[in-house]
N, C-alpha and C. Protein backbone atom coordinates (compact mmCIF):
# COMPACT_ATOMS: atom_id res chain seq x y z
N UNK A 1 45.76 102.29 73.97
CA UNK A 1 44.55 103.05 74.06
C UNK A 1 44.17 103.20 75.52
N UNK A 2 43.71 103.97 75.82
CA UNK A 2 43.53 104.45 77.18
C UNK A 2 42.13 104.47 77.32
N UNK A 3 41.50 105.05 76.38
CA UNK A 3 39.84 105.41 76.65
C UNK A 3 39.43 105.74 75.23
N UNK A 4 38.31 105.90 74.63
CA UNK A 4 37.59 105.72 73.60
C UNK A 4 37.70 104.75 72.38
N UNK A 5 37.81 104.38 70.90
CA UNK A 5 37.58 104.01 70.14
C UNK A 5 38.45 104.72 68.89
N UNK A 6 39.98 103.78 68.53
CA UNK A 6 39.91 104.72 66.89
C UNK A 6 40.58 103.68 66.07
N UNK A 7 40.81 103.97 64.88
CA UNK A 7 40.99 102.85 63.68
C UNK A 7 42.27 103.16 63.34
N UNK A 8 43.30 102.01 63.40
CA UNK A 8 44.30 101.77 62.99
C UNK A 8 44.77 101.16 61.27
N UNK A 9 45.41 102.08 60.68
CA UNK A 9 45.98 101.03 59.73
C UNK A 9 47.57 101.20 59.56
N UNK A 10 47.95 99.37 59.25
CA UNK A 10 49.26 99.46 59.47
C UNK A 10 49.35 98.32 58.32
N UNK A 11 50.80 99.04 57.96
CA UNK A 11 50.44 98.70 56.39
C UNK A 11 49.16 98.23 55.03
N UNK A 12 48.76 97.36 55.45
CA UNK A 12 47.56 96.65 54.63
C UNK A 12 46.34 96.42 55.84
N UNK A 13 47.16 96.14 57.14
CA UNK A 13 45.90 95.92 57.81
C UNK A 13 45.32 97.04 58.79
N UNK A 14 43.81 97.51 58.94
CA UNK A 14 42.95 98.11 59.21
C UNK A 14 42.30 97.70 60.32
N UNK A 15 42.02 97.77 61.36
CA UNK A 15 41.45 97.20 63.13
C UNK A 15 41.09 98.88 63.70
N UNK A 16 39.96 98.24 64.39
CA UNK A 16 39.88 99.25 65.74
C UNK A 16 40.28 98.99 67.00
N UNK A 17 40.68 99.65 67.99
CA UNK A 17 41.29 99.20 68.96
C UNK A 17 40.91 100.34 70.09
N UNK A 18 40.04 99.82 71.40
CA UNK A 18 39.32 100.25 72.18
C UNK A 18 40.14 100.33 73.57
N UNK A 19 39.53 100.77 74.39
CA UNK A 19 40.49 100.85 75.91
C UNK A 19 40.79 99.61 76.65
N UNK A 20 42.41 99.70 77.19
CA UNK A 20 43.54 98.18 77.52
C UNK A 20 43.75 97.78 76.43
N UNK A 21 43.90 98.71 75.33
CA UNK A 21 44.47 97.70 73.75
C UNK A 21 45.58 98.36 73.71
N UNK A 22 46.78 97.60 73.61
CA UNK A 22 48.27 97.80 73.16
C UNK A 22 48.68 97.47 71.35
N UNK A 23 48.88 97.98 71.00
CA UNK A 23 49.40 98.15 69.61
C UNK A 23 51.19 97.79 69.64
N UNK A 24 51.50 96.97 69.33
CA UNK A 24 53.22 97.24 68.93
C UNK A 24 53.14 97.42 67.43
N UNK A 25 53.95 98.65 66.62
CA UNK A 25 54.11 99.06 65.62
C UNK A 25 55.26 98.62 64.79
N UNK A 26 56.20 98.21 64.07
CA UNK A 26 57.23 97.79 63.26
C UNK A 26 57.80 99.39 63.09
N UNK A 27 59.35 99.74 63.40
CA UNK A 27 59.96 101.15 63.00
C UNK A 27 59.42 100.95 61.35
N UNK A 28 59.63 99.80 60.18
CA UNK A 28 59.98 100.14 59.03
C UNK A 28 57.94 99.81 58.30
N UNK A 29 57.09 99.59 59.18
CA UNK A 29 55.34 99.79 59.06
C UNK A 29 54.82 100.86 58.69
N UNK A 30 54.10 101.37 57.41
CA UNK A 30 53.38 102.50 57.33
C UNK A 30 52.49 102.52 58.35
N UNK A 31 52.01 103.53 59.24
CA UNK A 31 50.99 103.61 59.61
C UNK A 31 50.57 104.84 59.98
N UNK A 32 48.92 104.92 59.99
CA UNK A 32 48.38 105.65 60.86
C UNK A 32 47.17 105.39 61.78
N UNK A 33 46.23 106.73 62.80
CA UNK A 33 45.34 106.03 63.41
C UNK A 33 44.50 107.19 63.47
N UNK A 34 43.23 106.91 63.30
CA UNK A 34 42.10 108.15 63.73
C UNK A 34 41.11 108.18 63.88
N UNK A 35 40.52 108.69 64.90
CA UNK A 35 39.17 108.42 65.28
C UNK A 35 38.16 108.83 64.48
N UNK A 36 37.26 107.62 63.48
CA UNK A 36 35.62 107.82 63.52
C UNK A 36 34.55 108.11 64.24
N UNK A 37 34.82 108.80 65.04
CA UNK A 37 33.67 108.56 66.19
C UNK A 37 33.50 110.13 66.54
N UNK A 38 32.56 110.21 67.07
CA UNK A 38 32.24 111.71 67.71
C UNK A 38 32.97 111.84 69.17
N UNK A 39 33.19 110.54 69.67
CA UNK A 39 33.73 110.82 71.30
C UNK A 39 35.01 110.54 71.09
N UNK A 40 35.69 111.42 72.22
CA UNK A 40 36.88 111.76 72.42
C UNK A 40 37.72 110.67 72.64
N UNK A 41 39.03 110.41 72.66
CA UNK A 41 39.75 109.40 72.60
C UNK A 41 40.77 109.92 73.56
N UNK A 42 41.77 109.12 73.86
CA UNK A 42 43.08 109.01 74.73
C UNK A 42 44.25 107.68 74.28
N UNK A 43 44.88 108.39 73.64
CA UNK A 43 45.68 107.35 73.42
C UNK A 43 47.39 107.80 73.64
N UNK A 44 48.12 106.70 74.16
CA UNK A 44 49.44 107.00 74.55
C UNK A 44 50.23 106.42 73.28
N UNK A 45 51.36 107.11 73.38
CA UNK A 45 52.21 106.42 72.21
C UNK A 45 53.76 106.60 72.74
N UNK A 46 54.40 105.43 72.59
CA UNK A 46 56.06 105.65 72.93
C UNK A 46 56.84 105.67 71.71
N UNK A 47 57.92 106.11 71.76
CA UNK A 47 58.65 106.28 70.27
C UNK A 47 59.93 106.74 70.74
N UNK A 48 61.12 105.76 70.05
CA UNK A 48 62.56 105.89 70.37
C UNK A 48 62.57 107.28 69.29
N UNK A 49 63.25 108.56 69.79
CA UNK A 49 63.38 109.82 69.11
C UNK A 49 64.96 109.00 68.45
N UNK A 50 64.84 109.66 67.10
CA UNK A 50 66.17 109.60 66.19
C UNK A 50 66.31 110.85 65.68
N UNK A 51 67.81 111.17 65.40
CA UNK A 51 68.06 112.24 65.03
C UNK A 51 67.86 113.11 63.84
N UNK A 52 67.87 112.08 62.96
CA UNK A 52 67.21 112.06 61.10
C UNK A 52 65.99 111.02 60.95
N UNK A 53 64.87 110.94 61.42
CA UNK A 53 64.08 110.01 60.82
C UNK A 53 63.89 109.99 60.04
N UNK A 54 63.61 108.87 59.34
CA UNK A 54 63.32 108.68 57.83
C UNK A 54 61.97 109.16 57.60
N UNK A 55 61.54 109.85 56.56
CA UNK A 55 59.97 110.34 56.35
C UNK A 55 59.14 109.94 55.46
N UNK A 56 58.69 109.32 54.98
CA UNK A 56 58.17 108.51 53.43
C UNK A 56 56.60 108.64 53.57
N UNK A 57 55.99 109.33 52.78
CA UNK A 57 54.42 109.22 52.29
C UNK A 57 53.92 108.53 51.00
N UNK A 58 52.56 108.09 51.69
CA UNK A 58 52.04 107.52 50.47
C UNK A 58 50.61 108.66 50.13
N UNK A 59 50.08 108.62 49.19
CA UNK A 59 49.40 109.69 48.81
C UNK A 59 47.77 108.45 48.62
N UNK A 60 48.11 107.70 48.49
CA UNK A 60 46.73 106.73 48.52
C UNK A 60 46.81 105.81 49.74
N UNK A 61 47.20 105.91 50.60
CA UNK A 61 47.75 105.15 52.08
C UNK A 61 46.37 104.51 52.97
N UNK A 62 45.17 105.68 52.86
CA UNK A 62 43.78 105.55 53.22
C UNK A 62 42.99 105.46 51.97
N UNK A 63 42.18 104.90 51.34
CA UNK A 63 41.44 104.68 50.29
C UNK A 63 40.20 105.79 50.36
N UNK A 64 39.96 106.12 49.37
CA UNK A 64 38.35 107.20 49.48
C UNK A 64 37.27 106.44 49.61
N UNK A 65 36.40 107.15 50.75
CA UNK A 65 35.13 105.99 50.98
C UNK A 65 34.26 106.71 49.58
C-alpha cells in the first residue's frame, strides 16, 4: 500500500491495510482487495506473469452485507 486505506480478503481472512503495509499473497490464495472508503488509494502489486494462468471463481467469495 502506498497511500490510502482498502480491505483485503484472502481466503477466509479479511484485514485492512493502510500506507507501508506489505501484503505477501500465496500463488494457490483466493483473493481480492477494495476500497470502502471515499478517498483514493495507491496500491502497488508485483506478479510473476505465466503463460496460462489458472482462473477459478467463487460466486459467494465476498458475503452480502
Amino acid at each position: 500500500m502506498l497511500s490510502g486505506i482498502v480491505t483485503f480478503k484472502i481466503d477466509d481472512d479479511i484485514f485492512e491495510a493502510g500506507p507501508r503495509t506489505a501484503v505477501r499473497v500465496g500463488g494457490d490464495a483466493f483473493r481480492s482487495v477494495h476500497n470502502d472508503t471515499d478517498d483514493e488509494t495507491e496500491l502497488l502489486i508485483f506478479s510473476r506473469r505465466l503463460d496460462e494462468p489458472p482462473t477459478e471463481t467463487r460466486d459467494d467469495f465476498w458475503a452480502s452485507a
